[in-house]
Protein backbone atom coordinates (compact mmCIF):
# COMPACT_ATOMS: atom_id res chain seq x y z
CA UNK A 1 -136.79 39.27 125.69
CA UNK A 2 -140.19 37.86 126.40
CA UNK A 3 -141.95 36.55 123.42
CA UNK A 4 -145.76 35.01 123.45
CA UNK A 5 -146.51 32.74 120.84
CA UNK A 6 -149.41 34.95 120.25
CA UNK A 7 -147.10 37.69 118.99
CA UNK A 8 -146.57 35.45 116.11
CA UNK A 9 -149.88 34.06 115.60
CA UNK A 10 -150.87 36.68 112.56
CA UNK A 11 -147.62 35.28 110.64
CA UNK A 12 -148.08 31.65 111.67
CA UNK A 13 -151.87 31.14 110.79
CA UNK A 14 -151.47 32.16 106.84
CA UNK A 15 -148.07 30.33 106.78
CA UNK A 16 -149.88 27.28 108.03
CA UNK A 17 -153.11 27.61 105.70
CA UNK A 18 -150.52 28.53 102.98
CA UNK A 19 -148.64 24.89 104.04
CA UNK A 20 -152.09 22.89 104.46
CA UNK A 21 -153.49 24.49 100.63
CA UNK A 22 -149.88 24.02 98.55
CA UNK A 23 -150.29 20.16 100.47
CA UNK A 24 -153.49 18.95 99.85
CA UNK A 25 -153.55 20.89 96.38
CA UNK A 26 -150.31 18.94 95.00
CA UNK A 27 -151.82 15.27 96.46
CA UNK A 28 -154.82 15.54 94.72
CA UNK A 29 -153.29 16.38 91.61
CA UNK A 30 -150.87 13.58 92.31
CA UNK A 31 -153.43 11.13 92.89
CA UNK A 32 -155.22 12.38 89.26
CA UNK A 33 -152.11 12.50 87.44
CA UNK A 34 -151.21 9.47 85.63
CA UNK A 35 -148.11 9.51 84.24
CA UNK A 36 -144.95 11.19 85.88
CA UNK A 37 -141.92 12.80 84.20
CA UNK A 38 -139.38 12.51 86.80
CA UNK A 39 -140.68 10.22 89.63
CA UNK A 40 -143.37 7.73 90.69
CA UNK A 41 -146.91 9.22 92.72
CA UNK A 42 -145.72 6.82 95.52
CA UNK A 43 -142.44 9.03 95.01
CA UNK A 44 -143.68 12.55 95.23
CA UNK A 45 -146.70 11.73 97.85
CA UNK A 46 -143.67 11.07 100.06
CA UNK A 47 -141.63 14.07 98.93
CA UNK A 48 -145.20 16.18 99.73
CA UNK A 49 -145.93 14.85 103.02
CA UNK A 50 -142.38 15.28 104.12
CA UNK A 51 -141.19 18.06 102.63
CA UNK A 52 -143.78 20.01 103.76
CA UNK A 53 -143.61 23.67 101.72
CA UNK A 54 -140.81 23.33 99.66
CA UNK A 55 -142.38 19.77 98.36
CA UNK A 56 -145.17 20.96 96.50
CA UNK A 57 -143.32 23.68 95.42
CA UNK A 58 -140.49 21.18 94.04
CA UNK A 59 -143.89 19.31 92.63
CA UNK A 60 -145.42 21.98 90.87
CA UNK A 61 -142.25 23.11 89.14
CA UNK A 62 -140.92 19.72 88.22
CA UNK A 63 -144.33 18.03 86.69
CA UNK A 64 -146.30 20.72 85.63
CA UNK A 65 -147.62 20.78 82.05
């Protein structure tokens, strides 16, 4: 079973512009938002960065007005 990564490349390129957009989508609205409901920017800017998909998922679900 001999697998190139190019095989994959036509799953991995939207999964990674998917990643980069839900990212720099939730910091900017971090950095605009001012108040929080559940934790501080410093908080969720860590949880984003990390938590790379699922943390501005997590984001838009748990602060969104």
């Amino acid at each position: 079973m001999n697998m190139d990564i190019q095989e994959y490349l036509p799953f991995l390129i939207p999964l990674f512009l998917l990643q980069l957009v839900l990212v720099a989508t939730a910091l900017v609205m971090i950095i605009r938002q001012q108040d929080f409901r559940y934790l501080n920017r410093m908080a969720w800017v860590i949880i984003v960065i990390i938590l790379n998909i699922v943390g501005p998922i997590l984001y838009f679900v748990l602060e969104r007005r």
